[in-house]
C-alpha atoms as a PDB file:
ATOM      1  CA  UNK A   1      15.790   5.907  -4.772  1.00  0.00           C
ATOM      2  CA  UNK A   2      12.245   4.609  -4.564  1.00  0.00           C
ATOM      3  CA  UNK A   3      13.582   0.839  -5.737  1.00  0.00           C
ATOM      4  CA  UNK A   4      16.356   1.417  -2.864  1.00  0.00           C
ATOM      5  CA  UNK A   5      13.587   1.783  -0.480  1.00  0.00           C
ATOM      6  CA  UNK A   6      11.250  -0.751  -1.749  1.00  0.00           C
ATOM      7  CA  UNK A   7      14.252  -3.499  -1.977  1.00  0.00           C
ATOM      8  CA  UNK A   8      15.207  -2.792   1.330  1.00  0.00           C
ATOM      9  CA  UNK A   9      11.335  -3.174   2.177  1.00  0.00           C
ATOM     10  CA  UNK A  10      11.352  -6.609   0.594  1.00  0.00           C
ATOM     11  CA  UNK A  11      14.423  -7.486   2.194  1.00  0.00           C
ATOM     12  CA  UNK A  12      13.288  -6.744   5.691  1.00  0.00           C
ATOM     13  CA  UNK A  13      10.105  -8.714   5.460  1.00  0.00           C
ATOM     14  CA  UNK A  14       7.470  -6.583   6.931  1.00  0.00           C
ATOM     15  CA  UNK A  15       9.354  -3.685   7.872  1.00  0.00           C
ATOM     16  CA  UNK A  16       8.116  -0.241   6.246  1.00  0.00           C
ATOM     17  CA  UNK A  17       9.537   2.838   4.495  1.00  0.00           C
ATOM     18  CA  UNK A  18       8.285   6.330   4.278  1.00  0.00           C
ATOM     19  CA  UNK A  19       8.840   7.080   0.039  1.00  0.00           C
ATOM     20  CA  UNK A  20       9.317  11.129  -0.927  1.00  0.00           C
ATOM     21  CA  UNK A  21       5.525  11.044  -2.402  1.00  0.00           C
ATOM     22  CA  UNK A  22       4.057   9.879   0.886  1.00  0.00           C
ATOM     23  CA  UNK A  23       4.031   6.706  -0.471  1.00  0.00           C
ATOM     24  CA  UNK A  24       4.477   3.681   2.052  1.00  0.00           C
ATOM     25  CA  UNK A  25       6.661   0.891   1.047  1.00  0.00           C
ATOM     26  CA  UNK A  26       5.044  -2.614   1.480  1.00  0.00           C
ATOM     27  CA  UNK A  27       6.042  -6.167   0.511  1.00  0.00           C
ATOM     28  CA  UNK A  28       3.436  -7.556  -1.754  1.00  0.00           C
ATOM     29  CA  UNK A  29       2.981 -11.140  -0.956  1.00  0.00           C
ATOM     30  CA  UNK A  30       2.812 -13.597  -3.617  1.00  0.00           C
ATOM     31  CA  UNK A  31      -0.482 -15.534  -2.820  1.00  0.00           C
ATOM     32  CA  UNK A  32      -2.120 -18.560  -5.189  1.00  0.00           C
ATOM     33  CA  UNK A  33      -4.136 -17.549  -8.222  1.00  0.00           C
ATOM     34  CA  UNK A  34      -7.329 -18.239  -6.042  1.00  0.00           C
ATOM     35  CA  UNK A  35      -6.334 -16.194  -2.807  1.00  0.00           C
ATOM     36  CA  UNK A  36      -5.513 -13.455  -5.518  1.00  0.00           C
ATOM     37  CA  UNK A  37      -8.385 -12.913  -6.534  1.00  0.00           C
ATOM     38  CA  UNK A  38     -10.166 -12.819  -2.938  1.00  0.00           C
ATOM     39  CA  UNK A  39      -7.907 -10.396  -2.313  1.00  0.00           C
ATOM     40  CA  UNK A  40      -8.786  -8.184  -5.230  1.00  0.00           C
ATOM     41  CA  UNK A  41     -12.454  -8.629  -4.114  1.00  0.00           C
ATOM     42  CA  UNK A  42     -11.565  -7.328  -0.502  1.00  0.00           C
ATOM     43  CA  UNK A  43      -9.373  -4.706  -1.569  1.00  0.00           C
ATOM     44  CA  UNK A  44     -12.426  -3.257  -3.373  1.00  0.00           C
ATOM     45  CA  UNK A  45     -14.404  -3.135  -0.089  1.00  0.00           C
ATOM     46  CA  UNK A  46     -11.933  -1.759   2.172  1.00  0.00           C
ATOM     47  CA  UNK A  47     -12.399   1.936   3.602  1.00  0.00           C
ATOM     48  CA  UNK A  48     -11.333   5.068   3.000  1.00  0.00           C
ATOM     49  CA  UNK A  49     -10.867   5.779   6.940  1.00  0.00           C
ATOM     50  CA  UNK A  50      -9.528   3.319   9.215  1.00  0.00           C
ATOM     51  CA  UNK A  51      -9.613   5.172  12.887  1.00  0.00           C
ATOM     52  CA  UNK A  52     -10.354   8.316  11.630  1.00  0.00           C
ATOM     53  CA  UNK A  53      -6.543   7.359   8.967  1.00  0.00           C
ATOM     54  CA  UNK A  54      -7.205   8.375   5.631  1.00  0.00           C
ATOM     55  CA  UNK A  55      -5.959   5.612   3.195  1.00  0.00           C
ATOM     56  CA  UNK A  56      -2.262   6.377   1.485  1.00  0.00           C
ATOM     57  CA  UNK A  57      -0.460   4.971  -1.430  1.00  0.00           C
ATOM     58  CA  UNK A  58       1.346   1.734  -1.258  1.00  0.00           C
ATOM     59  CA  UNK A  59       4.312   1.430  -2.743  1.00  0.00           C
ATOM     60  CA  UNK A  60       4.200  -0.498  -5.213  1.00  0.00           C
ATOM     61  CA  UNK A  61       0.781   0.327  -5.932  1.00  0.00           C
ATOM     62  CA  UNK A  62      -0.982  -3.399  -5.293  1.00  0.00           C
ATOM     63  CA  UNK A  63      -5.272  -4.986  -4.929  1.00  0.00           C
ATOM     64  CA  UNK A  64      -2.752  -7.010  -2.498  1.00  0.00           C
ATOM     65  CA  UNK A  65      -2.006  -4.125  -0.309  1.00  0.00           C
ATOM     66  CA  UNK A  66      -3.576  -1.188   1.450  1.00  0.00           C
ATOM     67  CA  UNK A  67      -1.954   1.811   4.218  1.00  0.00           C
ATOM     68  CA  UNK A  68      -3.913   4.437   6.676  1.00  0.00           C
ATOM     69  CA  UNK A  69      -2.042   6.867   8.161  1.00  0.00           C
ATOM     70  CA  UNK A  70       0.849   7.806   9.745  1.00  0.00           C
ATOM     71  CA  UNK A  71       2.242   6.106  11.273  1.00  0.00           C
ATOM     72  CA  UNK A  72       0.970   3.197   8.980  1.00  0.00           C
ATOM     73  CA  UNK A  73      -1.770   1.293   9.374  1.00  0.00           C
ATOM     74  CA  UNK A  74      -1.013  -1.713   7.028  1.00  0.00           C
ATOM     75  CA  UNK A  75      -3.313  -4.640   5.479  1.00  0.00           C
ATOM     76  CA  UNK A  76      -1.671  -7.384   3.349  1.00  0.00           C
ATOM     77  CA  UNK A  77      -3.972  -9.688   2.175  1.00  0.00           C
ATOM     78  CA  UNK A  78      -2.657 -12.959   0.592  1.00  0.00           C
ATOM     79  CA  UNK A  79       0.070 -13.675   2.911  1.00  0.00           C
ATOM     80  CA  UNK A  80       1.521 -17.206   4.115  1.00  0.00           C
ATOM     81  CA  UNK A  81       0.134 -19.090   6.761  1.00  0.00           C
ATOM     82  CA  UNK A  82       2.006 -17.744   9.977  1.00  0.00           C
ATOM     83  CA  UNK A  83       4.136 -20.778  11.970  1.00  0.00           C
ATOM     84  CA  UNK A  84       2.777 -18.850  15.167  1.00  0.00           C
ATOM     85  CA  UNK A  85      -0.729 -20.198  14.137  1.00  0.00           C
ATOM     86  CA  UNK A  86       0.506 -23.621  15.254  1.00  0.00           C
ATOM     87  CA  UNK A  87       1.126 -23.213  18.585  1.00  0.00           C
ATOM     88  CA  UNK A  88      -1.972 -23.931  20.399  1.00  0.00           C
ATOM     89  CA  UNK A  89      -1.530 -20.897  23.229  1.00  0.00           C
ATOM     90  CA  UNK A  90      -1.285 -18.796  20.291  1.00  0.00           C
ATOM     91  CA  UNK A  91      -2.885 -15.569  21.267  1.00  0.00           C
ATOM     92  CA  UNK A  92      -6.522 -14.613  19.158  1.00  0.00           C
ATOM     93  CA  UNK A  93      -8.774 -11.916  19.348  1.00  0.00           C
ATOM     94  CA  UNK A  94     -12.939 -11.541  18.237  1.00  0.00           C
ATOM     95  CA  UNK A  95     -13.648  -8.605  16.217  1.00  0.00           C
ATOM     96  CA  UNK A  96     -17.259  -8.180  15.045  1.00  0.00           C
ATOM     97  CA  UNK A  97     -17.442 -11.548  13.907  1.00  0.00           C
ATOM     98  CA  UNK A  98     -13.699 -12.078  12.484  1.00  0.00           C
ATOM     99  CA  UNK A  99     -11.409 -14.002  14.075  1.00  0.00           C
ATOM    100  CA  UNK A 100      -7.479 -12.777  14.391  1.00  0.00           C
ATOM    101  CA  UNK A 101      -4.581 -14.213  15.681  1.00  0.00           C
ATOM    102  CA  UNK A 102      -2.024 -11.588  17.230  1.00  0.00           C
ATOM    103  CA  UNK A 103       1.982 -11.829  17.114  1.00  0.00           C
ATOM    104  CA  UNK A 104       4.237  -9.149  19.217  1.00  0.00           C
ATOM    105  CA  UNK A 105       6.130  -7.521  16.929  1.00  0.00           C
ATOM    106  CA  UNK A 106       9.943  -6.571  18.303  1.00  0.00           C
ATOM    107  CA  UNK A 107       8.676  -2.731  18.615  1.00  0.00           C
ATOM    108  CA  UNK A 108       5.761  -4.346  20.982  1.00  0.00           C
ATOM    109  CA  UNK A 109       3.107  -3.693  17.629  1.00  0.00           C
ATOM    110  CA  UNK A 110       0.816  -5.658  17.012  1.00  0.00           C
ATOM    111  CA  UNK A 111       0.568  -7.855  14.080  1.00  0.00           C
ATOM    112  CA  UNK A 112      -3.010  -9.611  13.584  1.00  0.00           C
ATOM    113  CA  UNK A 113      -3.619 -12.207  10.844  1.00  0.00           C
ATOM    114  CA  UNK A 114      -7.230 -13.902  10.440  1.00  0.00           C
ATOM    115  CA  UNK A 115      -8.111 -17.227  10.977  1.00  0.00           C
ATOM    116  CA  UNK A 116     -10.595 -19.661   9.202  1.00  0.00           C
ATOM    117  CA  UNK A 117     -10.446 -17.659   6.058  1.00  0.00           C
ATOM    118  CA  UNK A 118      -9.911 -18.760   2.813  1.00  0.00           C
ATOM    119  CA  UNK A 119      -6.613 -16.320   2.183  1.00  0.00           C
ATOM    120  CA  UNK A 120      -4.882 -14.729   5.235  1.00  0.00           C
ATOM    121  CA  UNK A 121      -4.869 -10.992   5.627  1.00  0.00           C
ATOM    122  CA  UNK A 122      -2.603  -9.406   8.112  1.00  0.00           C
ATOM    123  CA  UNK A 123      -3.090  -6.581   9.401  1.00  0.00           C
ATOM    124  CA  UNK A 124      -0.020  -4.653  11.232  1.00  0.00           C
ATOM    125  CA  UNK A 125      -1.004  -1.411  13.726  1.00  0.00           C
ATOM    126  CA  UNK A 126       1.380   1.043  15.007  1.00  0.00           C
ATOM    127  CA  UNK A 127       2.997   0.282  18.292  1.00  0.00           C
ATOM    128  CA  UNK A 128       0.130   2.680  20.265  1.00  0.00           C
ATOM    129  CA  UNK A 129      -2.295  -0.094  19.169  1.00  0.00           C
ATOM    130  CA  UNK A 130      -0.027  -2.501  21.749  1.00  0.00           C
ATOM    131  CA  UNK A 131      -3.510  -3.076  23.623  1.00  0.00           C
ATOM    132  CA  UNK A 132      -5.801  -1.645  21.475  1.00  0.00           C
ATOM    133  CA  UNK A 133      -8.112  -3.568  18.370  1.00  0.00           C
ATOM    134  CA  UNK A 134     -10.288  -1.318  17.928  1.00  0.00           C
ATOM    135  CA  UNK A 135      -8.927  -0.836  14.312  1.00  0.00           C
ATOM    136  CA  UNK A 136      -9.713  -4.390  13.041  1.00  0.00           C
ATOM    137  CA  UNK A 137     -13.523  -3.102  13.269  1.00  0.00           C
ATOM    138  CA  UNK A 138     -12.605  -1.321  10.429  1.00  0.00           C
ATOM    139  CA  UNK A 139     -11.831  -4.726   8.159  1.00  0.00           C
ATOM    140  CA  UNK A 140     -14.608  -6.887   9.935  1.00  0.00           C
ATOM    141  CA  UNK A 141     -17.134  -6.145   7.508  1.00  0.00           C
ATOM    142  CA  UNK A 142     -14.936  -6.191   4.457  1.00  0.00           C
ATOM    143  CA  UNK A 143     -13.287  -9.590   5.150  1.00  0.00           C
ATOM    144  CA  UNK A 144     -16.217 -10.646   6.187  1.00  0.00           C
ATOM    145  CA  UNK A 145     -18.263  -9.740   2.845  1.00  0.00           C
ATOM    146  CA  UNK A 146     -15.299 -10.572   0.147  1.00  0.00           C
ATOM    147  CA  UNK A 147     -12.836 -13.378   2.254  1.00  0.00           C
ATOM    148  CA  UNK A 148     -15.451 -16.551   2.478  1.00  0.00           C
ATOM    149  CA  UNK A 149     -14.610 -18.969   5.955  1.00  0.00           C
ATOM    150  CA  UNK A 150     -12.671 -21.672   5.227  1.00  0.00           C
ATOM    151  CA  UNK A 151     -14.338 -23.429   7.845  1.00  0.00           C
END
């Protein structure tokens, strides 16, 4: 049932799915070699609490991946450049020093993915987060410390 869920997961793109272990389901990206391994470096520096969230299990377990709470607080790191970061009235946020763009998500979450780094990480916050960042204070320091600036 677990590889039902996790299929479905993929298939959906970023959608999520509650597992029987209180495991989340997440797409793992797929980034280069290079962005892997900044990602494994980040992944060891990310918290245990994210907005008072203790960290779950991803499903499949993943250095690519990491989920707080319920409902899910959810960091990819590794993912594609997002078309959205094109368009030059793009909305971006400031958060202690890290720069994210934000997409709407069809729910009305928010979907942030940093800028000027040298592998995206997206972070996705439940839809009572609509107006709120206060959450990406959490990753500042981490992606600041492990994900170099690309610019």
């Amino acid at each position: 049932m677990a590889c039902v869920a996790l299929l479905l997961a993929a298939a959906a793109g970023c959608s999520l799915t509650s597992l029987a272990n209180d495991a989340v389901a997440i797409p793992v990206p797929t980034p280069s070699s290079e962005e892997a391994e900044v990602c494994r470096a980040l992944h060891g520096e990310l918290p245990g609490i994210v907005e008072g969230q203790q960290r779950r299990t991803a499903e499949p377990e993943s250095d690519l991946t990491a989920v707080w709470g319920d409902p899910a607080i959810v960091l990819r790191c590794g993912v594609p450049r997002p078309e959205k970061m094109s368009d030059p009235a793009a909305q971006a946020v400031e958060a202690d020093g890290v720069n994210w763009m934000l997409e709407r998500q069809e729910d009305g979450s928010p979907r942030f993915t940093t800028t000027y780094r040298e592998a995206y990480v997206e972070v996705t916050l439940p839809a009572k987060y609509a107006h709120d960042v206060t959450p990406l204070a959490a990753f500042a320091g981490p992606v600041k410390k492990a994900v170099p600036k690309s610019l």
